[in-house]
C-alpha atoms as a PDB file:
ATOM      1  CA  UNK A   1      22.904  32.752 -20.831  1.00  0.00           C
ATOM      2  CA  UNK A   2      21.735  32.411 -17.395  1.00  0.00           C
ATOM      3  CA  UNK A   3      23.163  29.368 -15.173  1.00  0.00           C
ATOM      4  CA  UNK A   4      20.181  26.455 -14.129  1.00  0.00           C
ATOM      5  CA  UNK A   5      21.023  25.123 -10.673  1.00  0.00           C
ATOM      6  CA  UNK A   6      19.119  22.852  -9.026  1.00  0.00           C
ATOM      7  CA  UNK A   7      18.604  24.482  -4.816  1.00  0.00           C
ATOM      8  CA  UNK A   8      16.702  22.230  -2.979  1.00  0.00           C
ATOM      9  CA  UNK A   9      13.584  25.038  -1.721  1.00  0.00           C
ATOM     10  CA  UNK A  10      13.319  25.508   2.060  1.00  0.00           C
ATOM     11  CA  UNK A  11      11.397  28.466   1.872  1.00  0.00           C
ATOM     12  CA  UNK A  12       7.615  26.755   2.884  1.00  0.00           C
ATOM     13  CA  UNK A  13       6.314  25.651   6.156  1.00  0.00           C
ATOM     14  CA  UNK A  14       4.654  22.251   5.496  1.00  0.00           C
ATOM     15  CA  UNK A  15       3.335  20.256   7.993  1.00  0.00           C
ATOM     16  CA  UNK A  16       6.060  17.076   9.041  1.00  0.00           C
ATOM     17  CA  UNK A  17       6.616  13.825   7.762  1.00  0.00           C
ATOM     18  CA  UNK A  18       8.280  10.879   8.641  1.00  0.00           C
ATOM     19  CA  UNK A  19      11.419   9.918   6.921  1.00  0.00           C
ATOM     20  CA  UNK A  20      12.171   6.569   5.079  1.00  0.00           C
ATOM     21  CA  UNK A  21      12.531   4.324   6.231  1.00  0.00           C
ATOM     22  CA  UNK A  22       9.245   4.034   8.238  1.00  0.00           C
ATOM     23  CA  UNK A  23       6.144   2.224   9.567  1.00  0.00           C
ATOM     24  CA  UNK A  24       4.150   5.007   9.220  1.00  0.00           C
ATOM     25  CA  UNK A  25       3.067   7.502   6.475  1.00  0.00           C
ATOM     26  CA  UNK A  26       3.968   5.164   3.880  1.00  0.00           C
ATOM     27  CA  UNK A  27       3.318   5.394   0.268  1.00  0.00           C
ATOM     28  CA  UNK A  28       2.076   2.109  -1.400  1.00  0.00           C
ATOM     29  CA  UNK A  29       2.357   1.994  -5.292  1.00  0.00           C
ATOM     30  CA  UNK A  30       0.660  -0.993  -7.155  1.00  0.00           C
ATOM     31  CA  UNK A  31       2.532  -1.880 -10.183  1.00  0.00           C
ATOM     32  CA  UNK A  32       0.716  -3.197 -13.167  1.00  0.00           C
ATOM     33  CA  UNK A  33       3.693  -4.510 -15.350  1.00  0.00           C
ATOM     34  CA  UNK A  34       5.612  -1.130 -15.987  1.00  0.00           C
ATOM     35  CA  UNK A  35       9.072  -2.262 -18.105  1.00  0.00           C
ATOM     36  CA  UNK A  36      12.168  -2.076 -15.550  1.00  0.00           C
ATOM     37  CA  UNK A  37      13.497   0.634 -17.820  1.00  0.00           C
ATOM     38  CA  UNK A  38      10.373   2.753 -16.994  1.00  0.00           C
ATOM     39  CA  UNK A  39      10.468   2.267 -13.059  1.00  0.00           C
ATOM     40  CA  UNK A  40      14.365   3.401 -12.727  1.00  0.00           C
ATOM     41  CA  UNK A  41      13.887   7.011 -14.097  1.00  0.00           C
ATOM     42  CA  UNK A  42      10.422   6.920 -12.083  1.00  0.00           C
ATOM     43  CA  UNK A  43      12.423   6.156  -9.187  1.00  0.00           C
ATOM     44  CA  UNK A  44      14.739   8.732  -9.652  1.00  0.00           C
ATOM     45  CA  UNK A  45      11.883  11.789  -9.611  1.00  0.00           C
ATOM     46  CA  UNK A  46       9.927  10.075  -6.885  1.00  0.00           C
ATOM     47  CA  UNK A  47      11.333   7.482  -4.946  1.00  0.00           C
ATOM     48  CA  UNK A  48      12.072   9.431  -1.977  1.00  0.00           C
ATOM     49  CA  UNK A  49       8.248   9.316  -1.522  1.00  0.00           C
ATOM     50  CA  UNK A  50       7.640   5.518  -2.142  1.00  0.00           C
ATOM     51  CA  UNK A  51       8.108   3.015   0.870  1.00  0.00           C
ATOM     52  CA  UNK A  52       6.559  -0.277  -0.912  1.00  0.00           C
ATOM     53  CA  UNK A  53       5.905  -1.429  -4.165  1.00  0.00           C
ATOM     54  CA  UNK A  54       3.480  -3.775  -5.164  1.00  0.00           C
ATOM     55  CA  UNK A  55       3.986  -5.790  -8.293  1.00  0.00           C
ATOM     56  CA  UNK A  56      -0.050  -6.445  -8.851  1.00  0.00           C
ATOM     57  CA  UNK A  57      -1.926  -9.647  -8.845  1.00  0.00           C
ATOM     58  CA  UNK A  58       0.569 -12.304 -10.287  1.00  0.00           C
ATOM     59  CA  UNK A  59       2.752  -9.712 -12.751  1.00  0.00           C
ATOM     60  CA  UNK A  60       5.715 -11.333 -10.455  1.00  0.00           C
ATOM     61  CA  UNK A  61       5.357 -14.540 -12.093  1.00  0.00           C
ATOM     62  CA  UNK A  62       5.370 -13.421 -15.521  1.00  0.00           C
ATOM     63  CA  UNK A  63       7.991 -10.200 -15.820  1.00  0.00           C
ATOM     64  CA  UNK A  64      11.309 -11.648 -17.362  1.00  0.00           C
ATOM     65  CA  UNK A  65      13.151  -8.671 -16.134  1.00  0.00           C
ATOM     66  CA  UNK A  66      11.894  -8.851 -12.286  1.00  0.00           C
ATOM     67  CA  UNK A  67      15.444  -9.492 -10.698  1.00  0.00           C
ATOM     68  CA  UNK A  68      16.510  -6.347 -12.143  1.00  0.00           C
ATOM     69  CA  UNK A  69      13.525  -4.707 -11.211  1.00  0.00           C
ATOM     70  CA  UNK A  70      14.216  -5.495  -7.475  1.00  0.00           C
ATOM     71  CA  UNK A  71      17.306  -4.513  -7.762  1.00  0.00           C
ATOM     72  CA  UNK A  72      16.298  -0.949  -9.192  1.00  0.00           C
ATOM     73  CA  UNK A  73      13.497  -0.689  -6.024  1.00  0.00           C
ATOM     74  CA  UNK A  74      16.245  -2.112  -2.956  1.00  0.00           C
ATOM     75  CA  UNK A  75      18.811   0.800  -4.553  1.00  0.00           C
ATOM     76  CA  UNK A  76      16.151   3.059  -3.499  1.00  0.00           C
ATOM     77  CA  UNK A  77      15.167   1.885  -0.679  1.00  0.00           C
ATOM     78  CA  UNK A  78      11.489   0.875  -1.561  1.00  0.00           C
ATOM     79  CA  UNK A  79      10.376  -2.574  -0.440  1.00  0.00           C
ATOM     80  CA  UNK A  80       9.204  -4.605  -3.180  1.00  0.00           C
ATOM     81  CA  UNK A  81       5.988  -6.672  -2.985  1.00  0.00           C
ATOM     82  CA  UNK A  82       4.424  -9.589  -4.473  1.00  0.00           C
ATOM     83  CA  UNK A  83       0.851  -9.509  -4.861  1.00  0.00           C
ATOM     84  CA  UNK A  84      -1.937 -11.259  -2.694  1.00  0.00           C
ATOM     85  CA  UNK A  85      -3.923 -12.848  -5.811  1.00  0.00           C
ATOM     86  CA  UNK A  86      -0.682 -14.815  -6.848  1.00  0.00           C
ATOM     87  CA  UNK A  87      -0.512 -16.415  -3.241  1.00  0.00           C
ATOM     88  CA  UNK A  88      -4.085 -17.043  -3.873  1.00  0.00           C
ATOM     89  CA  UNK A  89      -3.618 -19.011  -6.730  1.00  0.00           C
ATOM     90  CA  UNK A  90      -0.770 -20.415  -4.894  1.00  0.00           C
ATOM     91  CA  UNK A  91      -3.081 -21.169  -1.763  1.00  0.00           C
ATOM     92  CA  UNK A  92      -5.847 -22.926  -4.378  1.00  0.00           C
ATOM     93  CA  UNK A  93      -3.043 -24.939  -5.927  1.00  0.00           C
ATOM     94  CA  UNK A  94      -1.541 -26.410  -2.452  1.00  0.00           C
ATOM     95  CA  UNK A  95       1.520 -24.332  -3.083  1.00  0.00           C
ATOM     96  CA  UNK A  96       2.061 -22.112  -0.974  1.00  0.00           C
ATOM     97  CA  UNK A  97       5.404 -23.514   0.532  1.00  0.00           C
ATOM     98  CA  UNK A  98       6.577 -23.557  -2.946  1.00  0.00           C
ATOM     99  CA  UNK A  99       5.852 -19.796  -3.599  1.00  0.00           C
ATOM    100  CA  UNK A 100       7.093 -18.523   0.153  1.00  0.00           C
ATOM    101  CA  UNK A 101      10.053 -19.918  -1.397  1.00  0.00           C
ATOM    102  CA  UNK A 102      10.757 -18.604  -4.752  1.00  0.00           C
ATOM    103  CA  UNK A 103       9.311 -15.512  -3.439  1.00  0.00           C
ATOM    104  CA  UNK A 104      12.673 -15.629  -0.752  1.00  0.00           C
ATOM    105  CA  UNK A 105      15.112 -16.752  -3.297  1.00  0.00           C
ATOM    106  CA  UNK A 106      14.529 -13.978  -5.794  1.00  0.00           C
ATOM    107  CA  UNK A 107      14.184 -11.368  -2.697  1.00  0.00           C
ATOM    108  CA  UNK A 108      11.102 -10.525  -2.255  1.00  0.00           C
ATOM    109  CA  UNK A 109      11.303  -8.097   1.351  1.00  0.00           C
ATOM    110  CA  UNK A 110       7.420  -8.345   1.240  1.00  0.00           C
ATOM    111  CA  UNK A 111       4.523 -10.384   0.636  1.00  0.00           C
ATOM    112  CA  UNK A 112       0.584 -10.005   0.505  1.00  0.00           C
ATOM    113  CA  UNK A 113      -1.623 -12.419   2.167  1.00  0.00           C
ATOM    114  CA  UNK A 114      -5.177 -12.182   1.053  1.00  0.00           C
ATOM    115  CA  UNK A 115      -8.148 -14.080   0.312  1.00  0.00           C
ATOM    116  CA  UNK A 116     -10.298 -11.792  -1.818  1.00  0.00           C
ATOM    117  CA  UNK A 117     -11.044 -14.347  -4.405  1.00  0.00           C
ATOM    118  CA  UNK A 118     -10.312 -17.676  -3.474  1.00  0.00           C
ATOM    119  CA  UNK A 119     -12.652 -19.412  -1.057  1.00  0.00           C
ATOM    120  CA  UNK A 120     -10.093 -18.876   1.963  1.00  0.00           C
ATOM    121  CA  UNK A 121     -11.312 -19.775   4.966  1.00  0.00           C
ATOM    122  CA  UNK A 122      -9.516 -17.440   7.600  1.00  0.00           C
ATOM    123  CA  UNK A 123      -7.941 -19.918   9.449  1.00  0.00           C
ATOM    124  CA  UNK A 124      -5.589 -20.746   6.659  1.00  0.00           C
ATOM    125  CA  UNK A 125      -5.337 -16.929   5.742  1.00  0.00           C
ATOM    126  CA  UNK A 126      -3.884 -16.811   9.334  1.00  0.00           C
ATOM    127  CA  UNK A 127      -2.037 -19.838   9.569  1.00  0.00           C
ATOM    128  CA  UNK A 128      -0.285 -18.612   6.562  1.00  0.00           C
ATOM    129  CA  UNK A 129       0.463 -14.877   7.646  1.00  0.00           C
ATOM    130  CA  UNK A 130       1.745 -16.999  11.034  1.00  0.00           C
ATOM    131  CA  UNK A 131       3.709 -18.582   8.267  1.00  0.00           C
ATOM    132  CA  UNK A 132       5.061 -16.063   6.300  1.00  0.00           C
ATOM    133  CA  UNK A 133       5.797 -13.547   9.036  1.00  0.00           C
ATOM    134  CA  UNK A 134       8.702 -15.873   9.529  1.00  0.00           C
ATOM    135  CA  UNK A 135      10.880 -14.635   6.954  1.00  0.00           C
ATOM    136  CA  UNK A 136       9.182 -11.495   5.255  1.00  0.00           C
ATOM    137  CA  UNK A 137       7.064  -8.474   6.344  1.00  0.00           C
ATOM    138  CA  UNK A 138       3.609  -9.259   5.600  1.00  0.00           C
ATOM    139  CA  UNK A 139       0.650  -7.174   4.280  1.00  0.00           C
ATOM    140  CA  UNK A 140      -2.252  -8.582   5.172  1.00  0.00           C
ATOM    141  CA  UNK A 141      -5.633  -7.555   3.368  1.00  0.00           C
ATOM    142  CA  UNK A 142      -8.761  -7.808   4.776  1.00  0.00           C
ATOM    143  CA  UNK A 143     -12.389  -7.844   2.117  1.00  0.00           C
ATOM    144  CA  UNK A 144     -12.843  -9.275  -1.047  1.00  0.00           C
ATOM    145  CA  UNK A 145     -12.839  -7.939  -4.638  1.00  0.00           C
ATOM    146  CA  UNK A 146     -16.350  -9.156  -5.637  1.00  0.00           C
ATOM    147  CA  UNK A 147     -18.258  -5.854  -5.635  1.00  0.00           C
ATOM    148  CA  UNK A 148     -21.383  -7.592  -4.132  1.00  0.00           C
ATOM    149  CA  UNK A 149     -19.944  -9.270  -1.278  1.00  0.00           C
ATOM    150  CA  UNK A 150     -21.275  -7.753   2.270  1.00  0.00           C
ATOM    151  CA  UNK A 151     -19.124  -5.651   3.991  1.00  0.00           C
ATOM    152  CA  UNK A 152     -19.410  -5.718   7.808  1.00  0.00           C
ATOM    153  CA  UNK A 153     -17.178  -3.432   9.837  1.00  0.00           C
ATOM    154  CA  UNK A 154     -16.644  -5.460  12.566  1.00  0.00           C
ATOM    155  CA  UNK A 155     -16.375  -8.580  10.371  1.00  0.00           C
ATOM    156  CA  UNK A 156     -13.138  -6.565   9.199  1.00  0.00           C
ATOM    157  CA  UNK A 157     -12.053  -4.751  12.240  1.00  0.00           C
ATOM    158  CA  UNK A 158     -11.869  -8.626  13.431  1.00  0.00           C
ATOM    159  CA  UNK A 159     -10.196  -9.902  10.741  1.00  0.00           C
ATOM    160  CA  UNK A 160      -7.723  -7.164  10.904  1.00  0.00           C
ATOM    161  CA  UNK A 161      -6.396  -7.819  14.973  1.00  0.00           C
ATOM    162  CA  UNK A 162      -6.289 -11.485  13.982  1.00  0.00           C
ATOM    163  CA  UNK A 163      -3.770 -10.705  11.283  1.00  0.00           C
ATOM    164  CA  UNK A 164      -1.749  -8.506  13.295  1.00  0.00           C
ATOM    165  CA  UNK A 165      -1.825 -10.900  16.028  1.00  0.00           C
ATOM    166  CA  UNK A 166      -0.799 -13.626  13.655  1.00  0.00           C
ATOM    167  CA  UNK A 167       2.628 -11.634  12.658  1.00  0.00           C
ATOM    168  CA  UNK A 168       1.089  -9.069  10.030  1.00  0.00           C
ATOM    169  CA  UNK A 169       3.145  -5.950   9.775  1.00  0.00           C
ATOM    170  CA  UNK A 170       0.459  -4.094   8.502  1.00  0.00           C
ATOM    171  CA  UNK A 171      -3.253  -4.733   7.554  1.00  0.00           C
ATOM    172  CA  UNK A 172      -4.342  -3.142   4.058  1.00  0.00           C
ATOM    173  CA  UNK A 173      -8.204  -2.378   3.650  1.00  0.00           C
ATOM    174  CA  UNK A 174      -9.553  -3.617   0.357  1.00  0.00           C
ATOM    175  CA  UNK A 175     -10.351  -1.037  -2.285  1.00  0.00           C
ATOM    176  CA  UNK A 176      -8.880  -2.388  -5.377  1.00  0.00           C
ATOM    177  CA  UNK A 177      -7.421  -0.221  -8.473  1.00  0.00           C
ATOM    178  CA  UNK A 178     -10.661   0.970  -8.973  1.00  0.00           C
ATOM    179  CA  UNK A 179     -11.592   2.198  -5.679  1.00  0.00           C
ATOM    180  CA  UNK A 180     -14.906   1.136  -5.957  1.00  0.00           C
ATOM    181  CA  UNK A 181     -15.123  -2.182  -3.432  1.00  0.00           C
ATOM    182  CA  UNK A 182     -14.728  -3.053   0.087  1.00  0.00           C
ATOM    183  CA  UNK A 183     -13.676   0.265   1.620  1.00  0.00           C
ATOM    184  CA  UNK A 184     -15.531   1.968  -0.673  1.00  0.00           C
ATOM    185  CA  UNK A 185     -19.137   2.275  -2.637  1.00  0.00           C
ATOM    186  CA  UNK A 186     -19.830   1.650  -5.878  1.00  0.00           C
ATOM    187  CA  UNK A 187     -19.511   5.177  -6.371  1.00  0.00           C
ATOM    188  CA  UNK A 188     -16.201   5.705  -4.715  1.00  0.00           C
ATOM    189  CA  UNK A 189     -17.734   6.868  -1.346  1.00  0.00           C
ATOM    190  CA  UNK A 190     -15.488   6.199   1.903  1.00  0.00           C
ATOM    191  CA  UNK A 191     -17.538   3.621   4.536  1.00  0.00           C
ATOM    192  CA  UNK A 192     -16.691   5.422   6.940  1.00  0.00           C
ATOM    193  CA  UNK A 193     -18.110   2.739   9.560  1.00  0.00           C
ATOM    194  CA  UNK A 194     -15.237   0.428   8.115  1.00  0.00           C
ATOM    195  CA  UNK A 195     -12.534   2.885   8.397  1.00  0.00           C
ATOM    196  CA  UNK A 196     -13.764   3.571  12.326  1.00  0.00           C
ATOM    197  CA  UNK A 197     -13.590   0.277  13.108  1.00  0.00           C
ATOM    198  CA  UNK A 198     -10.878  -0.656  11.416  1.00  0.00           C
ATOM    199  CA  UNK A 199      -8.865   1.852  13.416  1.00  0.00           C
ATOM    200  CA  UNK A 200      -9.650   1.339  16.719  1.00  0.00           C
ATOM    201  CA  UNK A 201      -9.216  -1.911  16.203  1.00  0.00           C
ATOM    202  CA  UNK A 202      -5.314  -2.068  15.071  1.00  0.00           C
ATOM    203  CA  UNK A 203      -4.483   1.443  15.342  1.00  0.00           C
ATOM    204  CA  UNK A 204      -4.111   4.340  12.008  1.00  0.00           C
ATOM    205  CA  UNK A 205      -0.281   3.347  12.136  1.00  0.00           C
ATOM    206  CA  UNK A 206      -0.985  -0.507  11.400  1.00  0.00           C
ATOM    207  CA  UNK A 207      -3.783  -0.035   8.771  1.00  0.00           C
ATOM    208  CA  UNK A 208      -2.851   0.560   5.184  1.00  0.00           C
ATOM    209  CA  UNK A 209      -6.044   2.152   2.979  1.00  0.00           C
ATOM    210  CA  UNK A 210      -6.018   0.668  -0.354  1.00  0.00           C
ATOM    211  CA  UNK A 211      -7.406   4.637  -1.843  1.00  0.00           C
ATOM    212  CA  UNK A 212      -6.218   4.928  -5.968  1.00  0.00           C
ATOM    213  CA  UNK A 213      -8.786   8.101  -6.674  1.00  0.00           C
ATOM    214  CA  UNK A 214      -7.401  11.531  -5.430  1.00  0.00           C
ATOM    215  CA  UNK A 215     -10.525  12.451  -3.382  1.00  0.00           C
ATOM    216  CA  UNK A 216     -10.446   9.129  -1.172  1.00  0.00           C
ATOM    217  CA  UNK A 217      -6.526  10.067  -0.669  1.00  0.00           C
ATOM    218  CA  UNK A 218      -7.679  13.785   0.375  1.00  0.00           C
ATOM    219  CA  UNK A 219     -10.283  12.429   2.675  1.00  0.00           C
ATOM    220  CA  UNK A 220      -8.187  10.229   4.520  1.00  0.00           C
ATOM    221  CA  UNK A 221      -5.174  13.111   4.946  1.00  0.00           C
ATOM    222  CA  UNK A 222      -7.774  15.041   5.792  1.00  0.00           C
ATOM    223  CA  UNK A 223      -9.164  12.541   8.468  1.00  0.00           C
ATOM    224  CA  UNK A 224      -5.644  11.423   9.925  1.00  0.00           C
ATOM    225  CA  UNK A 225      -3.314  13.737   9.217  1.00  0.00           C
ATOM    226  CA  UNK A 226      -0.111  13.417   6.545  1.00  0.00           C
ATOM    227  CA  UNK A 227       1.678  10.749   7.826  1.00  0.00           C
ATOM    228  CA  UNK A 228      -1.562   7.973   7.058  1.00  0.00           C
ATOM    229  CA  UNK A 229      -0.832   5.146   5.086  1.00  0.00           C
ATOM    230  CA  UNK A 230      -2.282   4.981   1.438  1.00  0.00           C
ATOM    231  CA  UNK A 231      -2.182   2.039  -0.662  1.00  0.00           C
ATOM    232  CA  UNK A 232      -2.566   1.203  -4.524  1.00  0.00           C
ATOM    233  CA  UNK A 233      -1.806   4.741  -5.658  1.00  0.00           C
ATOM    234  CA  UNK A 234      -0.734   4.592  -9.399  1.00  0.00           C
ATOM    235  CA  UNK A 235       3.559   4.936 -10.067  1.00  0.00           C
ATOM    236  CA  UNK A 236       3.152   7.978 -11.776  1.00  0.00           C
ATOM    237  CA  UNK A 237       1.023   9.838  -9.202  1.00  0.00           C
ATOM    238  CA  UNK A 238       3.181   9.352  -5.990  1.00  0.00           C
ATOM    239  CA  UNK A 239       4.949  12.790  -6.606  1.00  0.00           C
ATOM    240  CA  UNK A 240       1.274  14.134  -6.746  1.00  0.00           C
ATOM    241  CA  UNK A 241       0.594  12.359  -3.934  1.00  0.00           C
ATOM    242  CA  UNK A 242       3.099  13.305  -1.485  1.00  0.00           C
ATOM    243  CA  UNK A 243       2.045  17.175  -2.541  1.00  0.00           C
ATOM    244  CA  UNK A 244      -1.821  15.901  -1.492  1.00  0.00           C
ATOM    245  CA  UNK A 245      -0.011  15.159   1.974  1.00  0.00           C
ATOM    246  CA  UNK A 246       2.128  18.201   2.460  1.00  0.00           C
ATOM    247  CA  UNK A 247      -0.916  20.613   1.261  1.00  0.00           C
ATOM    248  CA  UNK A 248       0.270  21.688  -2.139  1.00  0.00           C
ATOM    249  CA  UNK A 249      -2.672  21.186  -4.066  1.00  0.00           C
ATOM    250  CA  UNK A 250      -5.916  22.555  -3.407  1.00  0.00           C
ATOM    251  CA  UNK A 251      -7.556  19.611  -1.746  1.00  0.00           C
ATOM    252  CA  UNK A 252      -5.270  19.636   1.105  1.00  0.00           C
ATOM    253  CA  UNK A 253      -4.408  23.307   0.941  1.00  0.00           C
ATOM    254  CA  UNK A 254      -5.696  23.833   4.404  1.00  0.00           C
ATOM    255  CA  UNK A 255      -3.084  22.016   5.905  1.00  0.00           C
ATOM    256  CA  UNK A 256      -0.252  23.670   4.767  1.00  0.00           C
ATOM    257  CA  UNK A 257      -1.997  26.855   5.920  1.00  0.00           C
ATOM    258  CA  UNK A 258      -1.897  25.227   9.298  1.00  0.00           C
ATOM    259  CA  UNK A 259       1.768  25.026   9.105  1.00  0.00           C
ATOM    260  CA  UNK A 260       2.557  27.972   8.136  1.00  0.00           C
ATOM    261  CA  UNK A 261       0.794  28.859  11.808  1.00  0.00           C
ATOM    262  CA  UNK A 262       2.152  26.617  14.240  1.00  0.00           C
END
């Protein structure tokens, strides 16, 4: 009976990555209620690849289980999120003091700021990242969900120094779980006018693309290299992911071809 070991292969050259933890090349996985005892083993097979973890809209609120789910993400060292619709509601309801706090006392390290569906005006959207900032790291999204509403680059590219100027960490482009609004058309098309301004206004390293469907992820490795920052990618694909970024799969294969050159 032959003996299964597990070697760790070394045998590739693939192009570099950062290591956790970082700023940049970061992994963003939007969680839509998975069960504690589903995220652990997750964890286990892919956590080495995941830097935050969003727990979607206002899951937080609800999940009975969510201080042992924070525990689970802080043992491996993936920064655990609370969603930027919940501070909405929060926002509507004159409560946001109230949530920045329960959102410290059960230990949230991150928060989203966003106003993609209330009526936000931005001065309160920075006022509250200003806010915020003060005791966690802040993602701050810039576009609304509403699949009509305009999308101006420079609108956002504004939008997005003002956040970072305001304490924002990072700004994360609006593309929802579809990937079908804001950064994207109806189709799933990257506007590439946003993404251009986007960038040269705050930098690749500060910008977080909200980018769920597998082609938008290739495009963007493809336009900025591994180590870009992709957002709302699905639990189970981050192991799929991180192969997108390293070249080994066929939309990226090109890169690991480069590698194997330098």
């Amino acid at each position: 009976m032959s003996t299964i070991v597990n070697v760790v292969p070394t045998f590739l050259s693939l192009p570099t990555r950062t290591a956790k933890p970082r700023r940049s090349g970061i992994t963003h996985v939007l969680d839509g209620g998975l069960p504690v005892a589903e995220v652990a083993p997750l964890l286990g097979v892919c956590g080495a690849y995941v830097d935050v973890w969003k727990l979607g809209w206002g899951t937080a609120y609800l999940d009975p289980a969510l201080a042992d789910k924070l525990a689970v993400l802080d043992a491996h060292g993936v920064l655990a999120c609370a969603g930027g619709t919940l501070l909405e509601v929060a926002w509507q309801q004159d409560a946001v003091e109230p949530y920045l706090d329960w959102a410290a006392a059960v230990g949230f390290p991150c928060i989203e700021v966003s106003r993609g569906v209330a009526d936000m005006p931005l001065a309160d959207k920075l006022a509250v990242v200003k806010w915020a900032a003060e005791r966690f790291i802040v993602l701050a999204e810039v576009g609304a969900k509403d699949p009509l509403a305009e999308v101006g680059a420079q609108a956002w590219a504004q939008e997005a120094a003002a956040d970072l100027a305001a304490g924002a960490t990072w700004v994360v482009t609006e593309g929802r779980e579809s990937g079908t609004v804001g950064l994207f058309t109806a189709d799933g098309a990257v506007r590439t006018e946003v993404v251009d301004a986007v960038v040269a206004a705050v930098g690749v390293g500060s910008t977080v693309f909200e980018a769920p469907r597998k082609d938008q992820q290739a495009w963007l490795i493809r336009r900025f290299g591994p180590d870009v920052n992709l957002a709302n990618i699905a639990p189970r694909d981050a192991l799929g992911l991180e192969a997108l970024r390293l070249g080994l799969r066929a939309d990226t294969f090109d890169a690991s071809v480069r590698a194997s050159r330098s």
